[in-house]
Every structure is written in C-alpha cells, then in structure tokens.
Protein backbone atom coordinates (compact mmCIF):
# COMPACT_ATOMS: atom_id res chain seq x y z
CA UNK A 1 80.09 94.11 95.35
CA UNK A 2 82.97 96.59 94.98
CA UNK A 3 82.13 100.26 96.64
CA UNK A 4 82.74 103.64 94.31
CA UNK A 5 84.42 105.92 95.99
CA UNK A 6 81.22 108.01 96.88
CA UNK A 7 80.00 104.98 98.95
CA UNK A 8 83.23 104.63 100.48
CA UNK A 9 82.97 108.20 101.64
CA UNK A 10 79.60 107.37 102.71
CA UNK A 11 80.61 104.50 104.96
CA UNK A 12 83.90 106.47 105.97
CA UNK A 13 83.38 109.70 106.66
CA UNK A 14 86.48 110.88 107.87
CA UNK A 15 87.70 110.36 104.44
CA UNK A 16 84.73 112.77 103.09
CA UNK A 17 87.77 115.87 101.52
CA UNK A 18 88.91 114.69 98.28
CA UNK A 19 91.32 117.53 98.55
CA UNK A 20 92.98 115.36 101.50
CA UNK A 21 92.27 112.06 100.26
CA UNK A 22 91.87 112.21 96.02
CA UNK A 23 89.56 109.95 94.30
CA UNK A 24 92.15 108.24 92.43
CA UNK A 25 94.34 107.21 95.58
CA UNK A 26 91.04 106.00 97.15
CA UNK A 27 90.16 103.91 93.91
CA UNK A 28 93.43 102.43 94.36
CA UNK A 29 93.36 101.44 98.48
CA UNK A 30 90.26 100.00 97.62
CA UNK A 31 91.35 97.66 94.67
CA UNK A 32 93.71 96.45 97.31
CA UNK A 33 91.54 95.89 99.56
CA UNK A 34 89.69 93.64 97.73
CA UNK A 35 92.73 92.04 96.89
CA UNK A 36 93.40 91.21 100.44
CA UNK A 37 89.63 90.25 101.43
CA UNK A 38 88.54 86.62 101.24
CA UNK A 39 84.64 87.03 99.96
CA UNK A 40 84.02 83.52 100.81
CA UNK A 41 85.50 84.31 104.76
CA UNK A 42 84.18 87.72 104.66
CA UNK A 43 80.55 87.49 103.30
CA UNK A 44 78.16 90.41 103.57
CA UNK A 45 81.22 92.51 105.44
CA UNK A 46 83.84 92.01 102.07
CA UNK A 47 83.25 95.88 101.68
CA UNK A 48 83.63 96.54 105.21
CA UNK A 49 87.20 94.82 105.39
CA UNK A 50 87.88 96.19 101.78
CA UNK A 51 87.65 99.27 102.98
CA UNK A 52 89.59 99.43 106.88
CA UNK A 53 92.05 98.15 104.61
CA UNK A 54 91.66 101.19 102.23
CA UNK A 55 91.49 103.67 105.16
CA UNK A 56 94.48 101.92 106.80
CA UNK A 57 96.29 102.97 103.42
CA UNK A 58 94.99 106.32 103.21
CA UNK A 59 95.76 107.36 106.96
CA UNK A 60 99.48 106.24 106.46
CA UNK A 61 99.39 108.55 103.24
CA UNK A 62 98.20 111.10 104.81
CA UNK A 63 100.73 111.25 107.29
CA UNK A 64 103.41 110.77 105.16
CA UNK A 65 101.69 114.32 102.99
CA UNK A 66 101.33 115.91 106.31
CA UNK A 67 105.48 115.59 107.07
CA UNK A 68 106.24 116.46 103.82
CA UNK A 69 104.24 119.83 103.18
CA UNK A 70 106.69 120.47 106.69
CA UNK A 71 109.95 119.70 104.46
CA UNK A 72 110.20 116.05 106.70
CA UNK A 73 110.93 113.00 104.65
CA UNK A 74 107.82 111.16 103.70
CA UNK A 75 108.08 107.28 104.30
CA UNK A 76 110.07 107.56 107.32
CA UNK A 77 109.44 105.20 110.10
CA UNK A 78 108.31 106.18 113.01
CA UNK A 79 107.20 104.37 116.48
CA UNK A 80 104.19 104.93 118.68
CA UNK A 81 105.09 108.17 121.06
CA UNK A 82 105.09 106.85 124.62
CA UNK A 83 106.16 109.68 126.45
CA UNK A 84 106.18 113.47 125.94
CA UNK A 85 106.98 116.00 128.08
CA UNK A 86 106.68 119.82 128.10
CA UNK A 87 107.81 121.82 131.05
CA UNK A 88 106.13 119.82 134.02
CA UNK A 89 103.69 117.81 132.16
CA UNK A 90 104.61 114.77 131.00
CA UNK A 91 101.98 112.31 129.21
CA UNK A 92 102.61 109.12 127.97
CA UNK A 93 100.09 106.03 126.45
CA UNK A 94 100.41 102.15 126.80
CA UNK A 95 100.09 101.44 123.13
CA UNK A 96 100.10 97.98 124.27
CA UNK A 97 96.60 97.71 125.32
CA UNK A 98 95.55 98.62 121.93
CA UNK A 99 97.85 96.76 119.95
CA UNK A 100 96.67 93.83 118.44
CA UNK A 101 99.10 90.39 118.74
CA UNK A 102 100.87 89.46 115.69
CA UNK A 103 99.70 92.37 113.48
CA UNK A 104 102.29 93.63 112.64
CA UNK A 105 102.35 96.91 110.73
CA UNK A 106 98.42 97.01 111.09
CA UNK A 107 98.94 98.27 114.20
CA UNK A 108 99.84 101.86 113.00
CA UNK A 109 96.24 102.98 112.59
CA UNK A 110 93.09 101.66 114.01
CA UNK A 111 91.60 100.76 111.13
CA UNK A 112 94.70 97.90 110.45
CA UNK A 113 93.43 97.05 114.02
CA UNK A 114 90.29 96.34 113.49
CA UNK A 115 90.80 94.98 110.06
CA UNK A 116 93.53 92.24 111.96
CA UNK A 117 90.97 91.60 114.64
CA UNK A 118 88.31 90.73 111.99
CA UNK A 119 90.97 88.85 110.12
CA UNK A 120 91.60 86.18 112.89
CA UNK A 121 87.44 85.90 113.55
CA UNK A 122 86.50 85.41 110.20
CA UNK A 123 89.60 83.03 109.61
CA UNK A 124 88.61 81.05 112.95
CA UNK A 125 86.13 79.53 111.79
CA UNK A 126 83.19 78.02 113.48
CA UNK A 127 84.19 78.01 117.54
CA UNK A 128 82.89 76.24 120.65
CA UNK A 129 82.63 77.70 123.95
C-alpha cells in the first residue's frame, strides 16, 4: 500500500500545515520512502518506515526554510549544539545517548533514528536469545 498524503498527515500529525509542509514535497518524501523500504523486510510497517523516512526529509526541509526566511543559507551544515550559554546559564545535551551507531546522517532528526533502529531489526533477521 502507498499512503496519500491525507493519511500521511493522519499518521503524522506534526506534519498536519500544508502551508509548512506542501502536498507536493510530501508526495515526493514519500515516493522515496518507498524507494528505500524493503516490503518483503518491512511487512505490515512498509508505510510506517516509508514515512519516518518522509518526515526525516521534511524536518531537514523545514529547517533549511526556517534559516532562509532569516536571510541564512539554506543547506548549510550544521552539528548537534552541545553547549550554550547565556549570562550564567549554561546548558548543554549528550547527543550521544540518542544517537544511533553507524547512522550516519539519520541521526539529524528522530525520525532517521528510529527509521535506522528499525532498519537493523527488520534486516536482523530471525534472532536467538
């Protein structure tokens, strides 16, 4: 099954304004997605992956429209901010703990997280414990 972009919205959400996130662009992320889903791995979740793949896409996008209606460059690369600090306070994160191994550039949003954590248990096969 391939989701419309309604059901998409339906099963994401946060991706609900198609003044933020326009039908076409979704319709796109989501032909990719299925691109980059094994059915036969996947099964019943094909539109699940399909579409934290989609939303992976979309989120990136987004940013990239959010530094450019500032006048920033759109496309720049950018790392996780570790540390900030304002005045006295000073907060920082341990992206590590959230990162998942050997995902590479999935690791910029959650949904590329989740989407390479599914990846590796739906590519592992049957396991014993």
């Amino acid at each position: 099954m391939t989701l419309s972009v309604p059901e998409f919205r339906n099963l994401m959400p946060e991706f609900a304004s198609s003044a933020d996130y326009a039908d076409v662009v979704v319709t796109q992320y989501l032909a990719i997605g299925y691109q980059l889903v094994n059915p036969d791995a996947w099964q019943e979740s094909t539109d699940f992956g399909a579409s934290l793949i989609a939303a992976h896409f979309l989120t990136l996008a987004r940013r990239d429209q959010q530094i450019a209606e500032k006048g920033g460059a759109p496309g720049t690369q950018t790392g996780a901010i570790t540390a900030k600090g304002v005045g006295g306070a000073n907060i920082s994160y341990n992206t590590a703990l959230t990162a998942v191994a050997n995902a590479g550039a999935w690791n910029a949003t959650r949904y590329g997280q989740q989407y390479a954590t599914l990846v590796k248990l739906y590519g592992a096969g049957v396991l014993q414990l």
